[in-house]
Protein backbone atom coordinates (compact mmCIF):
# COMPACT_ATOMS: atom_id res chain seq x y z
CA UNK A 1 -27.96 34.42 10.01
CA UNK A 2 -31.27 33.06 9.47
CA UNK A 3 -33.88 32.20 12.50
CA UNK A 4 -36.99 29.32 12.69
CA UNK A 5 -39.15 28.79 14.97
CA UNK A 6 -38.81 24.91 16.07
CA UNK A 7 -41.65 24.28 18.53
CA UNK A 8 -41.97 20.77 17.48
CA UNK A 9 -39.13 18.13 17.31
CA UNK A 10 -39.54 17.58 13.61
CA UNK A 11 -38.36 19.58 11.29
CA UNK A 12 -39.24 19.75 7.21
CA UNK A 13 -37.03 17.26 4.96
CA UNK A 14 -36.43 20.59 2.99
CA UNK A 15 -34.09 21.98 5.61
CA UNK A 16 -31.96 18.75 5.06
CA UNK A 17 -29.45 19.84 2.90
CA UNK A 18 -29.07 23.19 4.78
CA UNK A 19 -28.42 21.81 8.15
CA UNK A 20 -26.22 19.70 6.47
CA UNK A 21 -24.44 21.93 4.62
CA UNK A 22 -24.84 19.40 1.37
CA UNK A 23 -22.94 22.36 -1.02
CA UNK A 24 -22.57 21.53 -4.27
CA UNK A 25 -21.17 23.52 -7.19
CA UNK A 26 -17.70 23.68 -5.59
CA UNK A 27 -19.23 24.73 -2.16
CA UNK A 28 -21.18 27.44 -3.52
CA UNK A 29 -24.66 26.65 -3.41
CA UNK A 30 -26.63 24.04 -1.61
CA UNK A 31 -29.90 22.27 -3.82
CA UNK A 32 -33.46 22.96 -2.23
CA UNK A 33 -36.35 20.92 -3.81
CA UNK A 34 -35.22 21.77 -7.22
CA UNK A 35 -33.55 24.70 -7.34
CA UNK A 36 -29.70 25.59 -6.79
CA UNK A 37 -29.13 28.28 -4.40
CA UNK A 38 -26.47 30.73 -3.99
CA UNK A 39 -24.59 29.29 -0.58
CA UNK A 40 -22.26 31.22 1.69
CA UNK A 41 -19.20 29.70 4.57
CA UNK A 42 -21.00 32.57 6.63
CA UNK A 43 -24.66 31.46 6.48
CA UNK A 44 -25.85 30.48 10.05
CA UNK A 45 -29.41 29.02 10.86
CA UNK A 46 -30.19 29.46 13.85
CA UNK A 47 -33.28 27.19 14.86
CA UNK A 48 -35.24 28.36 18.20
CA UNK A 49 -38.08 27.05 20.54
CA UNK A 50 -40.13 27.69 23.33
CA UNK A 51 -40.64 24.62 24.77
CA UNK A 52 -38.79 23.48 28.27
CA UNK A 53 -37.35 20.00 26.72
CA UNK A 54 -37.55 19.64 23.08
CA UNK A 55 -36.93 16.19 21.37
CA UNK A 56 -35.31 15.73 17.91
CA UNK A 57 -34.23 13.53 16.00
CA UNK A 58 -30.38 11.80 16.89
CA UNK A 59 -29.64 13.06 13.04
CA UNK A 60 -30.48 16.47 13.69
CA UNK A 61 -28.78 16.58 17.02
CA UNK A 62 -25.47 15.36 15.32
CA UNK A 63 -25.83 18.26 12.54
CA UNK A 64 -25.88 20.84 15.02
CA UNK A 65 -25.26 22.76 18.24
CA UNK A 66 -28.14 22.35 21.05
CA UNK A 67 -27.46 24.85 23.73
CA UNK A 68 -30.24 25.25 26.22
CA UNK A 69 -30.79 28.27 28.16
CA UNK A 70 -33.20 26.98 30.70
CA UNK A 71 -31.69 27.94 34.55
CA UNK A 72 -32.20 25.52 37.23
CA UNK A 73 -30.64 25.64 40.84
CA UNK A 74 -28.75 22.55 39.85
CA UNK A 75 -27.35 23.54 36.96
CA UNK A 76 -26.20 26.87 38.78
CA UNK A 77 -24.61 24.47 41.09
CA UNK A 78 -22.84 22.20 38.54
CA UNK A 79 -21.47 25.52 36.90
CA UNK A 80 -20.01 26.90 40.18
CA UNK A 81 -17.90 23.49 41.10
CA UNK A 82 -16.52 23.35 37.73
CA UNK A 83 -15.63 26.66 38.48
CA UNK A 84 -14.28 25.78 41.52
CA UNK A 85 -12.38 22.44 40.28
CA UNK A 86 -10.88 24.74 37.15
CA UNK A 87 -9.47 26.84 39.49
CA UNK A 88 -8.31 24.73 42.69
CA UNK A 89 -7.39 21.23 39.97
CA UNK A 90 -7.06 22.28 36.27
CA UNK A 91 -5.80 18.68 35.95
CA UNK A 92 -9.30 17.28 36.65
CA UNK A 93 -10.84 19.63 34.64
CA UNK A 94 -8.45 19.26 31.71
CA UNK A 95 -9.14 14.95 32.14
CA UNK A 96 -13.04 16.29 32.54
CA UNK A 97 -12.80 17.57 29.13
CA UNK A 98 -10.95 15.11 27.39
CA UNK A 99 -13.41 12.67 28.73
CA UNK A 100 -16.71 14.99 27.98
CA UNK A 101 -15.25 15.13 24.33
CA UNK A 102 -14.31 11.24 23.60
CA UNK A 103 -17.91 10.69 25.01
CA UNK A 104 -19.76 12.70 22.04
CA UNK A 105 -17.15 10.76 19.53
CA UNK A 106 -18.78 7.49 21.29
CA UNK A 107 -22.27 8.87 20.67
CA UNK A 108 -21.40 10.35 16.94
CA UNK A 109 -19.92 7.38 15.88
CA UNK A 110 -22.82 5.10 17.43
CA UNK A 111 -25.09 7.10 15.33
């Protein structure tokens, strides 16, 4: 694993073919600039910021996983009914998820 500091939405045209795991050689290496570099399935970049609502680009966003740690008393609350619903209805929450999930194949394939 790898770690960079994102603190602005934009991120350098030379990370392209990493975050999108462009391999070539057979999946071995991935190009940079000019060079070929050695590439491995385990290799994972993790990108990190410190600011409360980052924007990038819908690109990046489709290339990788956003997860955002920020704790708000809604958000507490949101977790603790789907808690709830998993629980008391696992048939809501299983339609929940199927619904969550055909929504981000909407956005992908918008994109």
């Amino acid at each position: 694993s790898s770690g960079i500091n994102a603190e602005y939405g934009d991120m350098d045209p030379v990370l392209d073919p990493v975050i999108g795991r462009n391999t070539i050689k057979k999946g071995r290496a991935i190009k940079i600039g000019d060079k070929d570099v050695d590439y491995s399935p385990n290799f994972r970049l993790i990108l990190h910021t410190k600011l409360a609502n980052p924007h990038y680009k819908p690109e990046l966003q489709a290339q990788c996983t956003l997860i955002n740690f920020t704790v708000t008393r809604d958000g507490l609350e949101d977790q603790l009914l789907a808690e709830v619903v998993a629980k008391e209805r696992p048939d809501l929450e299983a339609t929940k998820a199927q619904l969550t999930k055909q929504q981000n194949d909407f956005k992908i394939t918008l994109k």
